[in-house]
N, C-alpha and C. Protein backbone atom coordinates (compact mmCIF):
# COMPACT_ATOMS: atom_id res chain seq x y z
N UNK A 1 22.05 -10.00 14.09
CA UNK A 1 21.23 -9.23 15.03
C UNK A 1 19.76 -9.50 14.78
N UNK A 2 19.02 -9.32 15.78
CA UNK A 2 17.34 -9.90 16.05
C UNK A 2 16.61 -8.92 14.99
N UNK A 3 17.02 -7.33 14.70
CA UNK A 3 16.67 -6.66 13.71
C UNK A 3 16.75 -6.39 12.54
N UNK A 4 17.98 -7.83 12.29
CA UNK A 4 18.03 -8.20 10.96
C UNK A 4 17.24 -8.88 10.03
N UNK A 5 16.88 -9.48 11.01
CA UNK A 5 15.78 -10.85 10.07
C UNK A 5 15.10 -10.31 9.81
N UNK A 6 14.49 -10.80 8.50
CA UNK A 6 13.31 -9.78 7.70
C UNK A 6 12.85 -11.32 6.50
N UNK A 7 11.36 -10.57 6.52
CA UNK A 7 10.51 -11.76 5.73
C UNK A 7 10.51 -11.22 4.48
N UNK A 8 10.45 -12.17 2.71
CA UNK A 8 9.91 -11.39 1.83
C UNK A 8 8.80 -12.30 1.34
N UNK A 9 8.24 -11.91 0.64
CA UNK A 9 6.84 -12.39 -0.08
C UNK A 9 7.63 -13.00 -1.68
N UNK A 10 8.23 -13.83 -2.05
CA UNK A 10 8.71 -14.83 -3.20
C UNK A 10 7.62 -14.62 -4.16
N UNK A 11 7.58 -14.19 -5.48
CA UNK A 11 6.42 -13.72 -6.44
C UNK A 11 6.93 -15.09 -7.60
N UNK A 12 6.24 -15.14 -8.22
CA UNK A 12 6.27 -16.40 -9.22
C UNK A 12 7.69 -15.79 -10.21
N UNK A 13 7.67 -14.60 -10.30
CA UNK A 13 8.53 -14.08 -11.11
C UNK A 13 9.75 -14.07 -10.94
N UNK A 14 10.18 -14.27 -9.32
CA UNK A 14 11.60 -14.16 -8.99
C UNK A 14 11.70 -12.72 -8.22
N UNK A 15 10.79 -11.58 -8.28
CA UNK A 15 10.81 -10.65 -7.03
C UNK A 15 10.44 -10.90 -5.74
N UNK A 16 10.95 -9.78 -4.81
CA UNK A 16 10.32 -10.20 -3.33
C UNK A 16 9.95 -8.61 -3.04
N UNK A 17 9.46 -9.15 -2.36
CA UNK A 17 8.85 -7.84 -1.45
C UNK A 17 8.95 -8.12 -0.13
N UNK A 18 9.40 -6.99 0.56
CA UNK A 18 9.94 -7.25 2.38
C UNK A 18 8.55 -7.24 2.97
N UNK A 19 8.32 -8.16 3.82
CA UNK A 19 7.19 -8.05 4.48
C UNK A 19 7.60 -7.90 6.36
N UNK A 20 6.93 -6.74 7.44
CA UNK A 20 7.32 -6.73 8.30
C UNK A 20 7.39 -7.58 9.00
N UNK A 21 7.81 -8.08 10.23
CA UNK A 21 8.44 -9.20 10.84
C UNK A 21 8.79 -9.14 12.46
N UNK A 22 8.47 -9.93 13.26
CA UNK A 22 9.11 -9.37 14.36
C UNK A 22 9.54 -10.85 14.80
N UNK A 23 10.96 -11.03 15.05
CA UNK A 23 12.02 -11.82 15.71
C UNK A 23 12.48 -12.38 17.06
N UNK A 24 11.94 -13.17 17.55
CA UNK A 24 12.38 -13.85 19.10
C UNK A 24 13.50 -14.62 18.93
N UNK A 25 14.51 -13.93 19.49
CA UNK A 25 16.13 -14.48 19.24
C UNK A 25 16.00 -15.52 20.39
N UNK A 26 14.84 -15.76 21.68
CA UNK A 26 14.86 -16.94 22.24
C UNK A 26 14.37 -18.15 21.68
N UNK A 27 12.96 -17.93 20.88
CA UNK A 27 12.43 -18.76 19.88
C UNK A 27 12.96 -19.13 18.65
N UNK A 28 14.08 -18.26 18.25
CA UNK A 28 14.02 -18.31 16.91
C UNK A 28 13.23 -18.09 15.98
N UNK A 29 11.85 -17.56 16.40
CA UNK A 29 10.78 -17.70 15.23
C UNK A 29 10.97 -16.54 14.84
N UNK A 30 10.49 -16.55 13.20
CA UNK A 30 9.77 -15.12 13.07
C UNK A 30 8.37 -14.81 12.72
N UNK A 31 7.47 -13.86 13.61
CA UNK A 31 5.92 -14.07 13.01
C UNK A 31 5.83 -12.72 12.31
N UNK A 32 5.07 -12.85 10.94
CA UNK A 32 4.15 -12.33 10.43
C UNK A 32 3.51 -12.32 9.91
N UNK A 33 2.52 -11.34 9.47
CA UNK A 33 0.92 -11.10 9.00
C UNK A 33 1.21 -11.67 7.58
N UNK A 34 0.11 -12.26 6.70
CA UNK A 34 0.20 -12.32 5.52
C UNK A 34 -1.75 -12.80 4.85
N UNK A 35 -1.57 -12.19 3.65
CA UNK A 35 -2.52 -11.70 3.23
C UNK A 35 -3.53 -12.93 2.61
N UNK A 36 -2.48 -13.56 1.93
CA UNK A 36 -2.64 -15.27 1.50
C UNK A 36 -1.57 -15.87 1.50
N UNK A 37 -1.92 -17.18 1.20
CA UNK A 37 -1.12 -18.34 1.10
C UNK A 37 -0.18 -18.52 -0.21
N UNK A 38 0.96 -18.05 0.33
CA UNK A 38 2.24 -18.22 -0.90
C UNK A 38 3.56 -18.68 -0.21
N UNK A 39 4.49 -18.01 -1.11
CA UNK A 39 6.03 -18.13 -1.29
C UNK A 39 6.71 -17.73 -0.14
N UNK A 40 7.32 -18.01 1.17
CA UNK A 40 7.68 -16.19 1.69
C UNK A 40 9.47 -17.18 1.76
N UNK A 41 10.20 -16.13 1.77
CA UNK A 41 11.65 -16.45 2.46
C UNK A 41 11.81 -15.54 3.92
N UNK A 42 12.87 -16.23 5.06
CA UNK A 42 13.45 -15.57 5.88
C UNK A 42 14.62 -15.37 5.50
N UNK A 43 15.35 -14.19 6.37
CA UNK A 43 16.82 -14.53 6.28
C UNK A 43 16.90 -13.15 6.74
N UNK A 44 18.19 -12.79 6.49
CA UNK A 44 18.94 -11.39 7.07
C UNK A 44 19.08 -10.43 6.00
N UNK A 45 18.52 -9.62 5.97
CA UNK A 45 19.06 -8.77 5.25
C UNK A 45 20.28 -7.98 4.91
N UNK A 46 20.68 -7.42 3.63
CA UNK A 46 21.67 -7.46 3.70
C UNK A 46 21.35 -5.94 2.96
N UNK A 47 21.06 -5.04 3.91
CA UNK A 47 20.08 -3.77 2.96
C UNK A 47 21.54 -3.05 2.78
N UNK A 48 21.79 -2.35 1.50
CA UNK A 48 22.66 -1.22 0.96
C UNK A 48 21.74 0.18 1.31
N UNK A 49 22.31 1.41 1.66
CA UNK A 49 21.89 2.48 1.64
C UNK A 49 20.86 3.07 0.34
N UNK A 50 19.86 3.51 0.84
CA UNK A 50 18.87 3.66 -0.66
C UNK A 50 19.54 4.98 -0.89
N UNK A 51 19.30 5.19 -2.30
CA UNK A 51 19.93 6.36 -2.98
C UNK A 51 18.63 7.01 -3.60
N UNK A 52 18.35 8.17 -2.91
CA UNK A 52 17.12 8.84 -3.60
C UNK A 52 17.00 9.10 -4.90
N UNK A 53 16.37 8.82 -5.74
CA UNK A 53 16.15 9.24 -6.94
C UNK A 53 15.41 10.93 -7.22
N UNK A 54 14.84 10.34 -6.53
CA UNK A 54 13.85 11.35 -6.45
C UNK A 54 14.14 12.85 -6.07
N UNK A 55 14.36 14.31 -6.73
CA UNK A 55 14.67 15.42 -6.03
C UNK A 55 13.39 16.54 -5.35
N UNK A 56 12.32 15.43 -5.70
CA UNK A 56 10.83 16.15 -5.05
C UNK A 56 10.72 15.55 -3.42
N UNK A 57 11.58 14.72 -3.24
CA UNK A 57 11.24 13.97 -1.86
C UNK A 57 12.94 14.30 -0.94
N UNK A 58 12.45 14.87 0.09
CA UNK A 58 13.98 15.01 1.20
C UNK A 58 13.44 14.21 2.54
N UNK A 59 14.85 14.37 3.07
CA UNK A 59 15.00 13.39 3.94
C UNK A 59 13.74 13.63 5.20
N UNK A 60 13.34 15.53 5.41
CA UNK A 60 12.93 15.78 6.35
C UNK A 60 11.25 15.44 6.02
N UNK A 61 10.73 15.48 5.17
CA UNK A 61 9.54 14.80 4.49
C UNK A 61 8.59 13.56 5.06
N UNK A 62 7.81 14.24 5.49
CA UNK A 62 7.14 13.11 7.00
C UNK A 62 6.63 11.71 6.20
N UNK A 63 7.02 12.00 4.28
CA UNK A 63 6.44 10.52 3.38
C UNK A 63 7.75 9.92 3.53
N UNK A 64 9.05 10.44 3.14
CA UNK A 64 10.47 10.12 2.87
C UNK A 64 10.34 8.59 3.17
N UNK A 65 10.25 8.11 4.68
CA UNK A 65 10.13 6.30 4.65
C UNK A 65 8.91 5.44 3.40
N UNK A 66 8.22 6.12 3.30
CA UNK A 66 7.86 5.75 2.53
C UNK A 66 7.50 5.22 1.40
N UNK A 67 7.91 6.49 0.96
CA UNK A 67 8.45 6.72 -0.58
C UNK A 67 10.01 5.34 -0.86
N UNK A 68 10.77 5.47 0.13
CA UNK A 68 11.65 4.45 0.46
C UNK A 68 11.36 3.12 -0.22
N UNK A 69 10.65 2.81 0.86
CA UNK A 69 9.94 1.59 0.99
C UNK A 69 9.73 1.50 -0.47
N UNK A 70 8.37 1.87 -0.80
CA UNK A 70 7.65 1.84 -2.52
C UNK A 70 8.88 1.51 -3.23
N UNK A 71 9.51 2.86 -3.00
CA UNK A 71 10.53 2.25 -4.57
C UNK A 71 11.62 1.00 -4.41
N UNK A 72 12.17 0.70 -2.76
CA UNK A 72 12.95 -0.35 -2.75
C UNK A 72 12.30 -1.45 -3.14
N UNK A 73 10.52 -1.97 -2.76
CA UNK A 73 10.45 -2.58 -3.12
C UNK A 73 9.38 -2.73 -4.98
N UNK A 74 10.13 -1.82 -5.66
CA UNK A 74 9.40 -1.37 -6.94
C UNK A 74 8.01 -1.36 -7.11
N UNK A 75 7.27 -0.86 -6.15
CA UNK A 75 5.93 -0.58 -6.14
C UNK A 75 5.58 0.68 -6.91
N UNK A 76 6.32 1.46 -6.64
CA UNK A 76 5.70 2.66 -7.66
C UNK A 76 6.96 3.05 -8.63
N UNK A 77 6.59 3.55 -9.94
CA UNK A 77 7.22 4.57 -10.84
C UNK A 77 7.33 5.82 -10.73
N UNK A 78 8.31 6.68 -10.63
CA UNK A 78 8.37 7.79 -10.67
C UNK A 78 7.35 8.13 -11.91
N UNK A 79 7.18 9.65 -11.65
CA UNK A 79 6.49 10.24 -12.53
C UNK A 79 7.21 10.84 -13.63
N UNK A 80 8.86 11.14 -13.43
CA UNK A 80 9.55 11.37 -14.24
C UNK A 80 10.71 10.91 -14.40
N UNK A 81 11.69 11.25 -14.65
CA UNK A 81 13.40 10.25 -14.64
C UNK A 81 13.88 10.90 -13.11
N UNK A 82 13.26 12.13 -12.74
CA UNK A 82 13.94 12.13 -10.95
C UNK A 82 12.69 12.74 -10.05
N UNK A 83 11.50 12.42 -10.60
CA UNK A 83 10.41 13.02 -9.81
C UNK A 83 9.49 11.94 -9.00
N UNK A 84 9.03 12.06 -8.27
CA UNK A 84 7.85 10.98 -7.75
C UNK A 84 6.88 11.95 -7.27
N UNK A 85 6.39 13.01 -7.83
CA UNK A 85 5.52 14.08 -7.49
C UNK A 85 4.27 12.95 -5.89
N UNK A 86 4.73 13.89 -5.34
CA UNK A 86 4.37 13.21 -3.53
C UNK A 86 2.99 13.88 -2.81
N UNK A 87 2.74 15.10 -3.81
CA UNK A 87 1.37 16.09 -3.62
C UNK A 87 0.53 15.37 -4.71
N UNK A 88 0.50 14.73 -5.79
CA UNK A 88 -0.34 14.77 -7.26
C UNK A 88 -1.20 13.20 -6.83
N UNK A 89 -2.19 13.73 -7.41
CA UNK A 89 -3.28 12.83 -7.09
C UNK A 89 -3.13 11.27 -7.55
N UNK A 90 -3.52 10.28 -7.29
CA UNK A 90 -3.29 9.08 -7.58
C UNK A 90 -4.69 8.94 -8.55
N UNK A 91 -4.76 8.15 -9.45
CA UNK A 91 -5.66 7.47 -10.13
C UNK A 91 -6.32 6.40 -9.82
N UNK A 92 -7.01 5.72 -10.63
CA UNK A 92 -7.45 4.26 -10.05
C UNK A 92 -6.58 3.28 -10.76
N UNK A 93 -6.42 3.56 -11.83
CA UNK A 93 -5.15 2.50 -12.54
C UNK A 93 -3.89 2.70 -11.58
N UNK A 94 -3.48 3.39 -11.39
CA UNK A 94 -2.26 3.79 -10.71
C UNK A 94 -2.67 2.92 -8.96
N UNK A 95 -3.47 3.11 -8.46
CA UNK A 95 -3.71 2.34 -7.60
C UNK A 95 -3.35 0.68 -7.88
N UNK A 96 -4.36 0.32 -9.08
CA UNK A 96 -4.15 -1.05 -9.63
C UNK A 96 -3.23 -1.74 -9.99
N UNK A 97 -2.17 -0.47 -10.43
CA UNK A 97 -0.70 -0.96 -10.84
C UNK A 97 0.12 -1.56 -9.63
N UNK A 98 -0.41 -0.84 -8.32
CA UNK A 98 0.66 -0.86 -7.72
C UNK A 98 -0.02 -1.94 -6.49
N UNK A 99 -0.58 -1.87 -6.52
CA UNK A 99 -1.82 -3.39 -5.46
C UNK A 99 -1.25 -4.32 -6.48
N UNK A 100 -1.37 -4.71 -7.73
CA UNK A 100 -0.85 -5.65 -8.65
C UNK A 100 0.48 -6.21 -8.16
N UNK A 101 1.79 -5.20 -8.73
CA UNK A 101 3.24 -5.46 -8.08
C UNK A 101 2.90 -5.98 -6.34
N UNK A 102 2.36 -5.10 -5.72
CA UNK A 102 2.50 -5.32 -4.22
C UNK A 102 2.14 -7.55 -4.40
N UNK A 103 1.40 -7.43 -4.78
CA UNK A 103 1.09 -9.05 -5.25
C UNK A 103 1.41 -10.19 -6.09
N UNK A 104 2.19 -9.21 -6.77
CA UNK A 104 3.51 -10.13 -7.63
C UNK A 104 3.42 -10.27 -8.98
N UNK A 105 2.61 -9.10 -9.30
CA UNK A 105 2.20 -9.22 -10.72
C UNK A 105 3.21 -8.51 -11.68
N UNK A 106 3.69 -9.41 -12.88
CA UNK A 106 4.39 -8.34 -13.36
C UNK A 106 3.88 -7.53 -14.30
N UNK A 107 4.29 -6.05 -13.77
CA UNK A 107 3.45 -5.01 -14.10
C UNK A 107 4.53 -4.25 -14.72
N UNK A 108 5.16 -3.61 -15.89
CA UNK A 108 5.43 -2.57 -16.75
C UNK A 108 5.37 -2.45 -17.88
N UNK A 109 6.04 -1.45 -18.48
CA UNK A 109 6.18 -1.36 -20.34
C UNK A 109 4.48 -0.65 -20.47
N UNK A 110 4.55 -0.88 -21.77
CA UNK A 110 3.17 0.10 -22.64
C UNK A 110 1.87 -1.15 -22.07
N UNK A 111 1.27 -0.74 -22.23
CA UNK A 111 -0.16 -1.22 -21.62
C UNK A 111 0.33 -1.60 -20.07
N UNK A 112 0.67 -1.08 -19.59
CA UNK A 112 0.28 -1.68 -17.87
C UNK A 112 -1.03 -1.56 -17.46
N UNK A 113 -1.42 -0.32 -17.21
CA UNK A 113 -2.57 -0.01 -16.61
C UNK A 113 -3.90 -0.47 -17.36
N UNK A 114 -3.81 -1.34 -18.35
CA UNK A 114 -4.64 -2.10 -18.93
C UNK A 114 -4.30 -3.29 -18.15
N UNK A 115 -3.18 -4.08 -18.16
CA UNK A 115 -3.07 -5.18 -17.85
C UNK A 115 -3.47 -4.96 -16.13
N UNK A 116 -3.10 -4.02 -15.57
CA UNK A 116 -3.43 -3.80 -14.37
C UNK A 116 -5.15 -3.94 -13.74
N UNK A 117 -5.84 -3.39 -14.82
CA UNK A 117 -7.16 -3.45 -14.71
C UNK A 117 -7.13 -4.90 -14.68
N UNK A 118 -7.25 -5.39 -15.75
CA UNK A 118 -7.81 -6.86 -15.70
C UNK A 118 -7.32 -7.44 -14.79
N UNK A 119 -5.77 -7.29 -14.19
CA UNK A 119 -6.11 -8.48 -13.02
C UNK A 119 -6.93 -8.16 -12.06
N UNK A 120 -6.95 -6.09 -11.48
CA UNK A 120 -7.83 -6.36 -10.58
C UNK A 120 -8.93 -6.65 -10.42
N UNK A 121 -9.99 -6.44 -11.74
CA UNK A 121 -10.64 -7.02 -11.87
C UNK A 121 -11.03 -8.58 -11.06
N UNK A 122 -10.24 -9.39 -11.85
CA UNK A 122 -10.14 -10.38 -12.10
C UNK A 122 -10.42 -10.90 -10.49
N UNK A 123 -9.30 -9.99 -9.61
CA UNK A 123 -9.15 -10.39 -8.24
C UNK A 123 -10.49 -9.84 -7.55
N UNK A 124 -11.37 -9.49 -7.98
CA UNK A 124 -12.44 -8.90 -7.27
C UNK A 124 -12.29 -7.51 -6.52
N UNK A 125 -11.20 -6.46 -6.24
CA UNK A 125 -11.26 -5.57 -5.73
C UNK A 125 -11.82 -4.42 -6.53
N UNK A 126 -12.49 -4.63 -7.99
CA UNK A 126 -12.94 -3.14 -8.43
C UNK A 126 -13.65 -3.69 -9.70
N UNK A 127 -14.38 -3.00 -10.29
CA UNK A 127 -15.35 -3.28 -11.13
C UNK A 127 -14.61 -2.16 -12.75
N UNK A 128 -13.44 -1.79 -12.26
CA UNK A 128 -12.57 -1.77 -13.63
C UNK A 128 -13.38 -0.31 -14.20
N UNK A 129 -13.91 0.87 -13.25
CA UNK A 129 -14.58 2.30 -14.02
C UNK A 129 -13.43 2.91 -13.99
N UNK A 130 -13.35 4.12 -14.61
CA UNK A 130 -13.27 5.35 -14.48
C UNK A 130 -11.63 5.10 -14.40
N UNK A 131 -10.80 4.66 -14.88
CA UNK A 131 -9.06 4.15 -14.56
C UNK A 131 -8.38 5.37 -14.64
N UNK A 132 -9.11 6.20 -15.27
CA UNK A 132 -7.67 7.75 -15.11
C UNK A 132 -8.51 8.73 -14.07
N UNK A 133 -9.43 8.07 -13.48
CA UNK A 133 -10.11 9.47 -12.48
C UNK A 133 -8.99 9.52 -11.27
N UNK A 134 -9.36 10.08 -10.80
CA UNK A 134 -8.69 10.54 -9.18
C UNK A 134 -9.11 9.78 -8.41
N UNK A 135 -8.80 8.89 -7.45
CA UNK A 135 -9.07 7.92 -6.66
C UNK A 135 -9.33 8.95 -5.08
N UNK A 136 -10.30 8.72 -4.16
CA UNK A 136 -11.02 9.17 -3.53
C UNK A 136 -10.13 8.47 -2.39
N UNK A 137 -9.93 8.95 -0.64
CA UNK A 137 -9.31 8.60 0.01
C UNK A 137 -10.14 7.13 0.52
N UNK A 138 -11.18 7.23 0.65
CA UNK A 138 -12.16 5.92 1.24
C UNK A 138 -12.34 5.25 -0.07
N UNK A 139 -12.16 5.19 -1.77
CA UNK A 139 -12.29 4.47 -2.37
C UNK A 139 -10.81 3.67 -2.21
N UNK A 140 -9.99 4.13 -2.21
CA UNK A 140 -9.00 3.61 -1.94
C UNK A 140 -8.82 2.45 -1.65
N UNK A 141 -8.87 3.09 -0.01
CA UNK A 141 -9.24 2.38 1.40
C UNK A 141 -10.15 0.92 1.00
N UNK A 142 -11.31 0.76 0.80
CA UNK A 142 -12.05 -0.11 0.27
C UNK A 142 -11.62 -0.82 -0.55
N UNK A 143 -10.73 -0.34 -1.75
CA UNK A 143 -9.94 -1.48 -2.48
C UNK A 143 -8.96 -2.07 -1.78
N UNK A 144 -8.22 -1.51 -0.61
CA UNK A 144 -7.38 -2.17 0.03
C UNK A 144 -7.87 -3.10 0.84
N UNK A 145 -8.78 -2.81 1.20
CA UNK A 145 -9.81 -3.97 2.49
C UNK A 145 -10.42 -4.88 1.46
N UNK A 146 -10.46 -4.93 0.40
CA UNK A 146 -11.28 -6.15 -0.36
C UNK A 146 -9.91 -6.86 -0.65
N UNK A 147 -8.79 -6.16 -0.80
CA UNK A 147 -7.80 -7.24 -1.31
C UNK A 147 -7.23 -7.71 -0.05
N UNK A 148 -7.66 -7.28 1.17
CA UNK A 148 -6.67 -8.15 2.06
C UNK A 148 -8.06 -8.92 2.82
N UNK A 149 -9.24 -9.08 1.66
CA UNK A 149 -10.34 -10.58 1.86
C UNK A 149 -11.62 -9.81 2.57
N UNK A 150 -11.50 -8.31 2.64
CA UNK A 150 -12.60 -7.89 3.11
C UNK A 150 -12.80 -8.50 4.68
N UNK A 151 -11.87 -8.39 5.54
CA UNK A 151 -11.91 -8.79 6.92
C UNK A 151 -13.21 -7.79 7.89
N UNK A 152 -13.43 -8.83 9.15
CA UNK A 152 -14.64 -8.52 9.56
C UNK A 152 -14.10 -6.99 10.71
N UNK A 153 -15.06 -6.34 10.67
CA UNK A 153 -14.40 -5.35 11.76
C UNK A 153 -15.49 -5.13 13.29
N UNK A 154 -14.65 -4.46 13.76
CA UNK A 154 -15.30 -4.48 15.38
C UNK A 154 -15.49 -3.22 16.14
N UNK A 155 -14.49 -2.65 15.35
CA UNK A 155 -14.54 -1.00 15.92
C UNK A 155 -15.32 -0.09 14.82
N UNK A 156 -15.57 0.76 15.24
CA UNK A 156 -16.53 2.08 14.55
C UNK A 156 -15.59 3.22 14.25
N UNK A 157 -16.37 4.28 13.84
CA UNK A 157 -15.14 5.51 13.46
C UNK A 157 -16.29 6.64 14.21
N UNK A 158 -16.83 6.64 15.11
CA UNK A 158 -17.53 7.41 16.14
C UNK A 158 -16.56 8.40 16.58
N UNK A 159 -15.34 7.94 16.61
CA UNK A 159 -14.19 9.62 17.29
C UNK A 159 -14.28 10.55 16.27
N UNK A 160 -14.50 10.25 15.20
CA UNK A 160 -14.24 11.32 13.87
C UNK A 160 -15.20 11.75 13.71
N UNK A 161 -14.94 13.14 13.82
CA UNK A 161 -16.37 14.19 13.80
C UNK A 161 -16.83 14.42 12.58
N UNK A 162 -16.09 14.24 11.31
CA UNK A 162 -16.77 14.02 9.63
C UNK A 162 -16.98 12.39 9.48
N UNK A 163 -16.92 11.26 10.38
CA UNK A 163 -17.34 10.02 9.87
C UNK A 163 -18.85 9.72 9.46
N UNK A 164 -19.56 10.97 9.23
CA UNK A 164 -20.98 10.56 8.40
C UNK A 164 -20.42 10.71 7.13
N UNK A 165 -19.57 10.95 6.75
CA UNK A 165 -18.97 11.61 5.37
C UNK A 165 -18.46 10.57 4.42
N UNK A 166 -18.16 9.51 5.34
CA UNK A 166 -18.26 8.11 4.62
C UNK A 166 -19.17 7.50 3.98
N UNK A 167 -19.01 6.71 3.08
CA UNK A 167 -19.69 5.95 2.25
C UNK A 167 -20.11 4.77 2.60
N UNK A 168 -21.87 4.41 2.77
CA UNK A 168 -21.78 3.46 3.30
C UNK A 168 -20.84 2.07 2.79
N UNK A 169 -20.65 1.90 1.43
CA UNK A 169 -19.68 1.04 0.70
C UNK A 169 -18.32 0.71 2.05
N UNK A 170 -17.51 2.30 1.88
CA UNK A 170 -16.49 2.02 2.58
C UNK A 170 -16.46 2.28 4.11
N UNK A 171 -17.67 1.94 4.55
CA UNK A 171 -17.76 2.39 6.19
C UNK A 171 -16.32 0.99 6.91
N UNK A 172 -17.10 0.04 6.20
CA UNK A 172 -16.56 -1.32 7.33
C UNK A 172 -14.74 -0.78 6.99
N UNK A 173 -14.71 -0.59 5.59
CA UNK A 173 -13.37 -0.50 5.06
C UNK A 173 -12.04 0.15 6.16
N UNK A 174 -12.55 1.59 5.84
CA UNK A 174 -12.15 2.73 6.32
C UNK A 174 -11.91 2.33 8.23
N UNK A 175 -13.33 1.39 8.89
CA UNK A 175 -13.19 1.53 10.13
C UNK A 175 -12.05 0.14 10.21
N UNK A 176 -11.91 -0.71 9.20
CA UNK A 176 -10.86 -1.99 9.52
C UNK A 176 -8.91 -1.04 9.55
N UNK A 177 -9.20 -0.08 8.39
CA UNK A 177 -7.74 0.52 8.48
C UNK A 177 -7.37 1.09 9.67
N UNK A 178 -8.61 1.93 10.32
CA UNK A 178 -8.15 2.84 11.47
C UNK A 178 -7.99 1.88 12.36
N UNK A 179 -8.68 0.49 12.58
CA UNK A 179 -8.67 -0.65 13.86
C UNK A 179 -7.05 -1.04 13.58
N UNK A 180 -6.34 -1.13 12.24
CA UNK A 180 -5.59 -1.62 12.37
C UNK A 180 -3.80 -1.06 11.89
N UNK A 181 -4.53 0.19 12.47
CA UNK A 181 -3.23 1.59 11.85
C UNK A 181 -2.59 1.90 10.71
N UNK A 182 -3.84 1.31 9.83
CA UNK A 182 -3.48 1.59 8.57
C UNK A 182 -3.56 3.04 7.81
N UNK A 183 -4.76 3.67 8.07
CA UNK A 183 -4.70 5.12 8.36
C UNK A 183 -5.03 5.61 9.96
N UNK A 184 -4.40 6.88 9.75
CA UNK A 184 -4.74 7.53 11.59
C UNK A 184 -5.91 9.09 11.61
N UNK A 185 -6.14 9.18 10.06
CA UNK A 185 -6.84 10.43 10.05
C UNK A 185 -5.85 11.82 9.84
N UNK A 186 -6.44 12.55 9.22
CA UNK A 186 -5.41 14.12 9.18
C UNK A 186 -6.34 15.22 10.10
N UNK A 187 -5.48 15.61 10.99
CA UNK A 187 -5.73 16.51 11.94
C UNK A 187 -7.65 16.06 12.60
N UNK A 188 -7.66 15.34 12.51
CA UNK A 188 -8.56 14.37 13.83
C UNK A 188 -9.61 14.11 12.75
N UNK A 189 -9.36 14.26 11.31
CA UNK A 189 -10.87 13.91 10.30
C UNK A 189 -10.33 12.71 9.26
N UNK A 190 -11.34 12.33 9.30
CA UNK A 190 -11.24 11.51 8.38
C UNK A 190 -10.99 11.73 6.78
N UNK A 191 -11.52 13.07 6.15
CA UNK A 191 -11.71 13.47 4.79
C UNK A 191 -11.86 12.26 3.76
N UNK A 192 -12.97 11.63 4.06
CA UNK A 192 -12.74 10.18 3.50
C UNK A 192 -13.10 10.81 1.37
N UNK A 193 -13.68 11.91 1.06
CA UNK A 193 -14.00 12.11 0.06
C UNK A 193 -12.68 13.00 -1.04
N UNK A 194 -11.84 13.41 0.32
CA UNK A 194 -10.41 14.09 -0.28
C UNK A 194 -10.05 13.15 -1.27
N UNK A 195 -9.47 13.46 -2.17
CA UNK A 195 -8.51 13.42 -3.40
C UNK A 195 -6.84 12.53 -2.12
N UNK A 196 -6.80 11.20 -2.79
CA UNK A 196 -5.75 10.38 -2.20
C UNK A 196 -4.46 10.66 -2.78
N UNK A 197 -3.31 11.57 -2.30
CA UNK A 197 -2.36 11.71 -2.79
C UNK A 197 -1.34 10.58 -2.81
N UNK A 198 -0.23 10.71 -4.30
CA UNK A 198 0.70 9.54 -4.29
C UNK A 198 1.30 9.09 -2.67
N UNK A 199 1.82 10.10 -2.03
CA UNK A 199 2.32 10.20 -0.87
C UNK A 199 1.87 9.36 0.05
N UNK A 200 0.52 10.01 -0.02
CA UNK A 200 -0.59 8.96 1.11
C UNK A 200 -0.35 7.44 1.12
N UNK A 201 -0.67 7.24 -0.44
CA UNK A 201 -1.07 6.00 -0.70
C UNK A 201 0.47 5.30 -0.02
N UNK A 202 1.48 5.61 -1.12
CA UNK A 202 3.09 5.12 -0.58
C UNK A 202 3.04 4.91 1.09
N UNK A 203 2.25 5.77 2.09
CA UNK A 203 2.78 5.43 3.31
C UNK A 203 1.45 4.49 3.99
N UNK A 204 0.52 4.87 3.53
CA UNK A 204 -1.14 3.66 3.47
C UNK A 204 -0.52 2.16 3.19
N UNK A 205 0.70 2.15 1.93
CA UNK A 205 0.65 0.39 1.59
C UNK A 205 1.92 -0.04 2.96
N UNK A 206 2.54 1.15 3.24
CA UNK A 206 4.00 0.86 3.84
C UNK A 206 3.36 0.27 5.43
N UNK A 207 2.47 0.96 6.24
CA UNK A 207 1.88 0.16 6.94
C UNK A 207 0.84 -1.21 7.08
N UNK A 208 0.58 -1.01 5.60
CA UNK A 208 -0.35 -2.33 5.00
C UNK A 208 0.56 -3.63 5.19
């Protein structure tokens, strides 16, 4: 079936990560977006039912796909042996960990979030401060727009009645996610200075 085919991203390591895809069963092709130049495979998936781990996350849970996603494709760690706390604030290492994996890095065991720094570093999306603070919803945002090359944008965030509240840093950022439905805003604001919950982020990379 045409809704089978699905792309993954091939990591040096032997993981994949599903990347979205859309299928012309007249063409045969499949096109999608990609961030850089690597590994990818096609083919059909052959998905098994996910089994929640998690007893903080239910089905009716407007993150639930999300959260999905992350853990099928091992982007995030639970916070405990059955928790993925879905309200608790994200960090900046914790960000780094998981932009890292999303990119094929292998990331676990004792020192991650060290090793995590240095690559992002390394990759140019952050200057490596503050790794256990609380990551800010537009700092975020901005690390996500530098790792997918800092693309040029065209639209403004003029509908949002707190968009002075942005940073000039993450103005272009913030206005490339909303151009490209990466965020949609909570209840018509931006809160670009709110505290970025795990949740968020999980459904921020799932449209990324």
């Amino acid at each position: 079936r045409a809704e089978d085919v699905t792309v993954w991203h091939l990591a040096s390591d032997g993981t994949m990560t599903e990347i979205p895809c859309a299928y012309d069963p007249v063409t045969k092709l499949a096109t999608f977006k990609v961030t850089h130049l690597s590994h990818y495979v096609v083919g059909v998936a052959d998905m098994k039912p996910w089994v929640n781990p998690f007893t903080d996350v239910t089905e009716k849970d407007w993150f639930y796909s999300a959260v999905e996603f992350s853990n099928r494709n091992g982007l995030f760690a639970g916070t405990g042996t059955d928790t993925f706390s879905p309200n608790s604030p994200m960090t900046r290492a914790m960000l780094w960990t998981v932009l890292g994996r999303l990119d094929g890095q292998s990331l676990s065991g004792s020192g991650v979030y060290d090793a995590a720094r240095n690559w992002a570093m390394e990759a140019g999306i952050t200057d490596g401060t503050d790794p256990s603070g609380n990551i800010t919803r537009e700092q975020m945002v901005a690390i996500l727009w530098r790792y997918a090359g800092s693309p040029k944008v065209t639209g403004d965030l003029s509908k949002f009645p707190d968009a002075g509240n942005v940073a000039n840093y993450a103005t272009d950022a913030i206005a490339w996610a909303v151009e490209n439905n990466i965020i949609a805003g909570t209840n018509g604001s931006l809160m670009p200075r709110d505290k970025a919950a795990r949740a968020q982020v999980a459904a921020i990379l799932q449209r990324f």
